[in-house]
PDB file of N, CA and C in Angstrom:
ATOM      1  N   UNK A   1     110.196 -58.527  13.544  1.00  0.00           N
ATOM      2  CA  UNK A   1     109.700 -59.476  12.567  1.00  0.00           C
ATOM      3  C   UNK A   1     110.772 -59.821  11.556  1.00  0.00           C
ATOM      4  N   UNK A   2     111.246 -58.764  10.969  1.00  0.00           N
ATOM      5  CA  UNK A   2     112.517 -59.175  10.110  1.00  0.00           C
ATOM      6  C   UNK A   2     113.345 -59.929  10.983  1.00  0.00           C
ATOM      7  N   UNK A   3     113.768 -59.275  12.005  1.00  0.00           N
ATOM      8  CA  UNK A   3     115.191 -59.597  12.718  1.00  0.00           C
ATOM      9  C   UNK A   3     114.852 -61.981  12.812  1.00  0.00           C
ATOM     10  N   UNK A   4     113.465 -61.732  13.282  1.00  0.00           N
ATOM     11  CA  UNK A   4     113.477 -63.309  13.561  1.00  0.00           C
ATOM     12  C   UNK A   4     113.658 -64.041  11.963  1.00  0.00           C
ATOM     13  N   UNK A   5     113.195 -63.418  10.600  1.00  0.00           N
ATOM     14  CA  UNK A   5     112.783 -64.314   9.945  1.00  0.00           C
ATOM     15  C   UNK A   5     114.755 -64.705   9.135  1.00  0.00           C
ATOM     16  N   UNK A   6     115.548 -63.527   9.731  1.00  0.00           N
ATOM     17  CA  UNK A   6     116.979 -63.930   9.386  1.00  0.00           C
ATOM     18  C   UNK A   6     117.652 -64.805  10.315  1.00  0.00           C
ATOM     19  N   UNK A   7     116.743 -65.051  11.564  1.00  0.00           N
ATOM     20  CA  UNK A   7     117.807 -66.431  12.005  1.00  0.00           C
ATOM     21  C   UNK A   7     117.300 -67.790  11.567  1.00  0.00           C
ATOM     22  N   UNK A   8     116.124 -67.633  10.407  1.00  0.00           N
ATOM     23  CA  UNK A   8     116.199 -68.906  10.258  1.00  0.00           C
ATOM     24  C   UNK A   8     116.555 -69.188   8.823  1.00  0.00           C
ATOM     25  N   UNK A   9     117.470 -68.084   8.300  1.00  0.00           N
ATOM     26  CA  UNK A   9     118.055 -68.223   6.717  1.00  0.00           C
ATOM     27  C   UNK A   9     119.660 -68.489   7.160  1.00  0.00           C
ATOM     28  N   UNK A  10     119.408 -69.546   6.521  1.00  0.00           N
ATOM     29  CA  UNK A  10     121.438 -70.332   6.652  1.00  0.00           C
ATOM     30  C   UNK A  10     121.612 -70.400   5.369  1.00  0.00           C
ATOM     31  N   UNK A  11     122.996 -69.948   5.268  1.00  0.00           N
ATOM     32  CA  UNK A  11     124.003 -70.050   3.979  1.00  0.00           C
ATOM     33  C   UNK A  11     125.600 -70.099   5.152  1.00  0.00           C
ATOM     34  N   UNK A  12     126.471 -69.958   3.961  1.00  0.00           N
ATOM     35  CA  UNK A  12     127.769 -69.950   5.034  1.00  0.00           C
ATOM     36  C   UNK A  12     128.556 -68.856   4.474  1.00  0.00           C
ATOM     37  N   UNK A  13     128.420 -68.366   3.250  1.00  0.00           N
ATOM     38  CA  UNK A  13     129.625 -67.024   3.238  1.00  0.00           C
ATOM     39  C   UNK A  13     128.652 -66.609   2.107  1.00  0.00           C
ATOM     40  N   UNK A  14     129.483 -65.352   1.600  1.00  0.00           N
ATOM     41  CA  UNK A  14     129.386 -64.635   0.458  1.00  0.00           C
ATOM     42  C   UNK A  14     129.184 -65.587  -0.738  1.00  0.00           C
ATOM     43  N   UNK A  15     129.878 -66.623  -1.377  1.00  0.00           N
ATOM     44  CA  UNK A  15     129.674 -67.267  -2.241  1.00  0.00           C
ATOM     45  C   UNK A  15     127.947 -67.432  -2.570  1.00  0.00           C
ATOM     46  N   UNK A  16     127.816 -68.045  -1.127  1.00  0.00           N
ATOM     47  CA  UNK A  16     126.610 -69.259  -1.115  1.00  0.00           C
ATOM     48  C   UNK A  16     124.993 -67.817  -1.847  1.00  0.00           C
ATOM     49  N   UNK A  17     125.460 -66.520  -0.882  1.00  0.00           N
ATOM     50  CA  UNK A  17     124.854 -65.087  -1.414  1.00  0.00           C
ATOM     51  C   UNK A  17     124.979 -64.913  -3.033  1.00  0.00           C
ATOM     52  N   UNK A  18     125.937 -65.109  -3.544  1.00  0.00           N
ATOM     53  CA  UNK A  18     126.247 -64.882  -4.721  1.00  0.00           C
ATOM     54  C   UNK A  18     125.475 -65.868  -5.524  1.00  0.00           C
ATOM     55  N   UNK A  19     125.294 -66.997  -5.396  1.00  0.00           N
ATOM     56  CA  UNK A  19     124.648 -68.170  -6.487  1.00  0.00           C
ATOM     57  C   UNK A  19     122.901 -67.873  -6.433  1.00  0.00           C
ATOM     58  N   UNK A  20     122.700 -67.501  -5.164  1.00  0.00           N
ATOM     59  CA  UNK A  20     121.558 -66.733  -5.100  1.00  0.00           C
ATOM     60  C   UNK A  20     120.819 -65.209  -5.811  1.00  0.00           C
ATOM     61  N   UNK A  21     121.808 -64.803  -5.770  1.00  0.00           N
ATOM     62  CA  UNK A  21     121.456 -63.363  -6.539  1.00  0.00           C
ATOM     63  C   UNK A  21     121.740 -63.690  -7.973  1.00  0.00           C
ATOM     64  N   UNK A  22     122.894 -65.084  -8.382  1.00  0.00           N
ATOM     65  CA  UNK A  22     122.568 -64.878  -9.908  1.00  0.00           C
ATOM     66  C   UNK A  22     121.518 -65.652 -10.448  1.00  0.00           C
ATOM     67  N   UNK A  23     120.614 -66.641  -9.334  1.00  0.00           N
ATOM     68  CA  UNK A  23     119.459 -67.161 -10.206  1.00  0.00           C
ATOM     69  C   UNK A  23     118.194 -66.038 -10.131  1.00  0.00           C
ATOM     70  N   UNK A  24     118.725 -65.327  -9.395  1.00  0.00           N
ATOM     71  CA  UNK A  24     117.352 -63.975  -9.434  1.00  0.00           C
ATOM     72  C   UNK A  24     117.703 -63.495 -10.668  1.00  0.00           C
ATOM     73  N   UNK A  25     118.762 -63.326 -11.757  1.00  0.00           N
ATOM     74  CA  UNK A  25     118.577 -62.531 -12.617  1.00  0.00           C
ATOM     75  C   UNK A  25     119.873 -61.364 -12.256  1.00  0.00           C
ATOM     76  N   UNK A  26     120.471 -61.114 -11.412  1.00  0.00           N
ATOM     77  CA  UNK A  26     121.920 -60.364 -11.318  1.00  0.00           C
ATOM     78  C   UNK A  26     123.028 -61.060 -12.022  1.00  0.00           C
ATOM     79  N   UNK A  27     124.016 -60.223 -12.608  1.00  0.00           N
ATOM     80  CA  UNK A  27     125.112 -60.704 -13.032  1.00  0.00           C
ATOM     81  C   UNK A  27     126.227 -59.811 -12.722  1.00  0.00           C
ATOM     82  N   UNK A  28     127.412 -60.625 -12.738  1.00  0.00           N
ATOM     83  CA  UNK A  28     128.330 -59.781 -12.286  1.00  0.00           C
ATOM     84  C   UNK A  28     129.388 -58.817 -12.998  1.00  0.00           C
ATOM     85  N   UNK A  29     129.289 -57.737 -12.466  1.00  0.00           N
ATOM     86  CA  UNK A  29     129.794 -56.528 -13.160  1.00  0.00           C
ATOM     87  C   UNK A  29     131.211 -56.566 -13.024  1.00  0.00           C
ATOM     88  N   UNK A  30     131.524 -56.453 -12.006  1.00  0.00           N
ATOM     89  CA  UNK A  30     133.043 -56.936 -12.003  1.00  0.00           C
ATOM     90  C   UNK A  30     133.337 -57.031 -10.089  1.00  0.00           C
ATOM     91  N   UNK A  31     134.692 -57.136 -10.381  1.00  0.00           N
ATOM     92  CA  UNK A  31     134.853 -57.512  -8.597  1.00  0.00           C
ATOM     93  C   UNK A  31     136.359 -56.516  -8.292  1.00  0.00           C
ATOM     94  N   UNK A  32     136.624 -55.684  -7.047  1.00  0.00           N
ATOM     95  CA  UNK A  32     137.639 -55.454  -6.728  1.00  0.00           C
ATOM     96  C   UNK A  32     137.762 -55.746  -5.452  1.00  0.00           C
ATOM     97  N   UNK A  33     139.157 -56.698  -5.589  1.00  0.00           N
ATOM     98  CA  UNK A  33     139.169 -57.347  -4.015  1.00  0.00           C
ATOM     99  C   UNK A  33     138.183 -58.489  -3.578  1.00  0.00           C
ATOM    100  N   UNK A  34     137.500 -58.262  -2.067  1.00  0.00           N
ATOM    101  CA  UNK A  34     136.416 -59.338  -2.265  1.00  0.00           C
ATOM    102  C   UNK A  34     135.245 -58.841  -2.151  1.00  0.00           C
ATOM    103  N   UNK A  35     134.928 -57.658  -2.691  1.00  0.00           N
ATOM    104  CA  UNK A  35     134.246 -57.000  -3.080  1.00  0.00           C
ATOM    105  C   UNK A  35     133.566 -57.441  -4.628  1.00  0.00           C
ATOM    106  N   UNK A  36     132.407 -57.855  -4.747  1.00  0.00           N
ATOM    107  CA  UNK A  36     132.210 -58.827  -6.013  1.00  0.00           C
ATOM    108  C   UNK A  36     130.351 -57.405  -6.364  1.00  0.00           C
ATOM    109  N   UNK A  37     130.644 -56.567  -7.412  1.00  0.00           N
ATOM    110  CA  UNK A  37     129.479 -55.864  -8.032  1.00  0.00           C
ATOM    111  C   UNK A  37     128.855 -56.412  -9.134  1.00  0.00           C
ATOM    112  N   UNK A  38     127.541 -56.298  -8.407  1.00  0.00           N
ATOM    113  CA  UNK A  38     126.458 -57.117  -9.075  1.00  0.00           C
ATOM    114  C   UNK A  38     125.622 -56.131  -9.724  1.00  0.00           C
ATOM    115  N   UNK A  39     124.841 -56.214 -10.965  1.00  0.00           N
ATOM    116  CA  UNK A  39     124.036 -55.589 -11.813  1.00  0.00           C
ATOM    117  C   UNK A  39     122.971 -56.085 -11.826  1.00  0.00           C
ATOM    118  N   UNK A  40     121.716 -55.534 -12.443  1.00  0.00           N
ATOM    119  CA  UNK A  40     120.618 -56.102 -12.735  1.00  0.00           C
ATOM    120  C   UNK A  40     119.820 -55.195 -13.640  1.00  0.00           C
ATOM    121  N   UNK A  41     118.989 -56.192 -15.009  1.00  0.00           N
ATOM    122  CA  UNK A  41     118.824 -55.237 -15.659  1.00  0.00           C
ATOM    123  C   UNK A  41     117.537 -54.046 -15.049  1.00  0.00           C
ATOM    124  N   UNK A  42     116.883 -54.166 -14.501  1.00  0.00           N
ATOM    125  CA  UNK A  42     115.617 -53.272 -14.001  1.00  0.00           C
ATOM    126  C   UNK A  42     116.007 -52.816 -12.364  1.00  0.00           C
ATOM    127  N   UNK A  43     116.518 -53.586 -11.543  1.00  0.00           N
ATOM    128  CA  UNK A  43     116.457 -53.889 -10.123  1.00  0.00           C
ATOM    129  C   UNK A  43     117.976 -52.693  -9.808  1.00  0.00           C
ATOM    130  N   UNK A  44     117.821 -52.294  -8.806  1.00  0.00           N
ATOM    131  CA  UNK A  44     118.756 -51.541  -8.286  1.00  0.00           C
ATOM    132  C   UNK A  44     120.186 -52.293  -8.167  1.00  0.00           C
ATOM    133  N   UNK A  45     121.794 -52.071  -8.555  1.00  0.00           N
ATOM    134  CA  UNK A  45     123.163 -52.462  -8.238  1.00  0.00           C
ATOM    135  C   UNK A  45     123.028 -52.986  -6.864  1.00  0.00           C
ATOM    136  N   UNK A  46     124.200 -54.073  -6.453  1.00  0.00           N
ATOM    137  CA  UNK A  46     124.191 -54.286  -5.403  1.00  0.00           C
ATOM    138  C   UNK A  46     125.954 -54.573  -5.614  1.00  0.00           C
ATOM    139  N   UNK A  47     126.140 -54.193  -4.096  1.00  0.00           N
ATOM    140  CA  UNK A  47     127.832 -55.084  -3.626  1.00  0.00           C
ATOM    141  C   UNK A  47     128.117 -56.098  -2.668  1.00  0.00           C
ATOM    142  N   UNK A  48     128.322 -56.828  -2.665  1.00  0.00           N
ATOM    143  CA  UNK A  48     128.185 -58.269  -1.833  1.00  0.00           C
ATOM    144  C   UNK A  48     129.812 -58.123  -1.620  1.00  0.00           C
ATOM    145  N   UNK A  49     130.114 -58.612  -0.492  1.00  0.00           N
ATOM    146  CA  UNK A  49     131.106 -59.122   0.099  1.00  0.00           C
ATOM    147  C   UNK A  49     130.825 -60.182   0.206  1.00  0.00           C
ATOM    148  N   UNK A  50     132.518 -61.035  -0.957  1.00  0.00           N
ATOM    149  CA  UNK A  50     133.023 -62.381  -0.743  1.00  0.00           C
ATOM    150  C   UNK A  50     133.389 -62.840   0.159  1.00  0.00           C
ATOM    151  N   UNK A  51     133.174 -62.653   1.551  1.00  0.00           N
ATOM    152  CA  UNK A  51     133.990 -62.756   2.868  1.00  0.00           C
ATOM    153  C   UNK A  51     133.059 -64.051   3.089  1.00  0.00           C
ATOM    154  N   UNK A  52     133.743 -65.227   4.216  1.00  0.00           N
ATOM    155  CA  UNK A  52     133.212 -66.292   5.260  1.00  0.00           C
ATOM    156  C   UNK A  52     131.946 -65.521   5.621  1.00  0.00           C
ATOM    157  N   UNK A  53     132.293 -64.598   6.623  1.00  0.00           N
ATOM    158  CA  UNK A  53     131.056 -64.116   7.358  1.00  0.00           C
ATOM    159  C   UNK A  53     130.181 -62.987   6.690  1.00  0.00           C
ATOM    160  N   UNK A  54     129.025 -63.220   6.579  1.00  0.00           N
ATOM    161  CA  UNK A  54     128.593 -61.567   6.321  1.00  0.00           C
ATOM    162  C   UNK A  54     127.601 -60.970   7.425  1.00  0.00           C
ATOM    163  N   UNK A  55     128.185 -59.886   7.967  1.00  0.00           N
ATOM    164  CA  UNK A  55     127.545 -58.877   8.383  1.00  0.00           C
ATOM    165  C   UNK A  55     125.999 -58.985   8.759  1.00  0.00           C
ATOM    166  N   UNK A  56     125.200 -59.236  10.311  1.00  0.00           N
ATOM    167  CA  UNK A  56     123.990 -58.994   9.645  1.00  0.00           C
ATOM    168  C   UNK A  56     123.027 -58.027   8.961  1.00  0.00           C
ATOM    169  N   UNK A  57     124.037 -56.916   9.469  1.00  0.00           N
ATOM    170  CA  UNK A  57     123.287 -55.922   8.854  1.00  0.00           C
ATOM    171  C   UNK A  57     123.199 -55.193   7.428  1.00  0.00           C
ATOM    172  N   UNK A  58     124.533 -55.828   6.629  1.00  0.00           N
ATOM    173  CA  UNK A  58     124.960 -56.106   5.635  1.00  0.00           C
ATOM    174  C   UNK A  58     124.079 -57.041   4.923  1.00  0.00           C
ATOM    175  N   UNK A  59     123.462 -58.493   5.534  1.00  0.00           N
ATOM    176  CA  UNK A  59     122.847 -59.142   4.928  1.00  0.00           C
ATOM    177  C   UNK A  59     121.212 -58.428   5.053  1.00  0.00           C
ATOM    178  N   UNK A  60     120.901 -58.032   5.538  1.00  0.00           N
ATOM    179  CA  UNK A  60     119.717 -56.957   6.005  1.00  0.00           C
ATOM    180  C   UNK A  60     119.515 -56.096   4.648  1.00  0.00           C
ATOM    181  N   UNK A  61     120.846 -55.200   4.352  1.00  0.00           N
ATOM    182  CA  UNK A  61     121.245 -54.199   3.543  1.00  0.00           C
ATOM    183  C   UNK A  61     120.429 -54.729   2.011  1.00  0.00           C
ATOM    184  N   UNK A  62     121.159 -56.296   2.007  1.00  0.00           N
ATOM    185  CA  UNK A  62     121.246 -56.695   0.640  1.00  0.00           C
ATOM    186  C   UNK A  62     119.343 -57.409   0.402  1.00  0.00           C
ATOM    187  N   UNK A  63     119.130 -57.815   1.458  1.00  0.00           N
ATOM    188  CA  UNK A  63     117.841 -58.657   1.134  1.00  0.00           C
ATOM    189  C   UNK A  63     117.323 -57.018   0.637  1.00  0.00           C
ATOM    190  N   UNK A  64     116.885 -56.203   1.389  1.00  0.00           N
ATOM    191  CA  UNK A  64     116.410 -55.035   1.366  1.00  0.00           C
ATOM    192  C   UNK A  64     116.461 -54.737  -0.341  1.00  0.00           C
ATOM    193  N   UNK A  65     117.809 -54.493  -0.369  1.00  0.00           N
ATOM    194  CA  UNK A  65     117.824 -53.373  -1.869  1.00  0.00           C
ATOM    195  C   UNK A  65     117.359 -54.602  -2.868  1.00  0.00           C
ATOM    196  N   UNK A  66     117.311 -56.082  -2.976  1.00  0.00           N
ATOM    197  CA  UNK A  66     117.343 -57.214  -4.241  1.00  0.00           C
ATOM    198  C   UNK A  66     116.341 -57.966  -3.755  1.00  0.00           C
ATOM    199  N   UNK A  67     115.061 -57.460  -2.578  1.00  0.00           N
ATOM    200  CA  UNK A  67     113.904 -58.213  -2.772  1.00  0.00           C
ATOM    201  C   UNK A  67     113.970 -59.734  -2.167  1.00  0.00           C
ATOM    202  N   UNK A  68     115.197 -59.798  -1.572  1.00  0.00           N
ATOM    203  CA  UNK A  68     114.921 -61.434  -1.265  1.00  0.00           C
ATOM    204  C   UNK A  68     114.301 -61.457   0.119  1.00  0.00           C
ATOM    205  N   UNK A  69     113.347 -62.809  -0.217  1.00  0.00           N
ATOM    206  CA  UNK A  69     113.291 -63.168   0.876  1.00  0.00           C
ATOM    207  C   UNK A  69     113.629 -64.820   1.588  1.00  0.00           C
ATOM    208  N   UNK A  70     112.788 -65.299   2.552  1.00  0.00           N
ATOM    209  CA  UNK A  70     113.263 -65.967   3.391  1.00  0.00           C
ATOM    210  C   UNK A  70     113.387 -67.081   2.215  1.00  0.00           C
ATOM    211  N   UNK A  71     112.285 -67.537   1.662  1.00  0.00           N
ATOM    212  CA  UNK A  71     112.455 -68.577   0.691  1.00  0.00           C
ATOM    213  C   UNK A  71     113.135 -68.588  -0.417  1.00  0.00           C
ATOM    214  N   UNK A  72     113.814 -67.423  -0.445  1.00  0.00           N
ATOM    215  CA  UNK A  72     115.196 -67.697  -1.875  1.00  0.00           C
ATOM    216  C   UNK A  72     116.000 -68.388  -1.020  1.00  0.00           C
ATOM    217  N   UNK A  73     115.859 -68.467   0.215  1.00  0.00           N
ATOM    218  CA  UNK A  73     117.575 -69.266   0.470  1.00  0.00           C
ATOM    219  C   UNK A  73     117.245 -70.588   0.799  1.00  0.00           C
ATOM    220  N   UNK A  74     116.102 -71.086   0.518  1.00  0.00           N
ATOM    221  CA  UNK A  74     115.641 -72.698   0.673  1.00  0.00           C
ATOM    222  C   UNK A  74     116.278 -73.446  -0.342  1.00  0.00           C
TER     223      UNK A  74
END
């Protein structure tokens, strides 16, 4: 059920992840490399990779720990 509802969420890299997590309310803590750490005041840290591609299981990782779902990426 998960696995289907991520092939129908399109973005194209890390960025497009990033503009997303900061209208949820994350901000960014700092970045080393392309490694970009995100905060939140109540919600658990997260680390996003600035990379083209991300990972699906990486993107799995992140919906998981920051609550998103299919319709944040509309």
């Amino acid at each position: 059920m998960f696995r289907c509802a991520l092939k129908r969420v399109r973005f194209n890299c890390g960025k497009d992840l990033l503009k997303i997590l900061l209208k949820k309310g994350y901000y960014i803590r700092n970045q080393k490399g392309s490694h970009v750490h995100l905060r939140h005041s109540f919600l658990l840290p997260v680390t996003v990779p600035n990379h083209k591609v991300i990972a699906l299981g990486t993107l799995k990782a992140i919906m998981k720990t920051t609550g998103l779902t299919e319709k944040d990426f509309e």
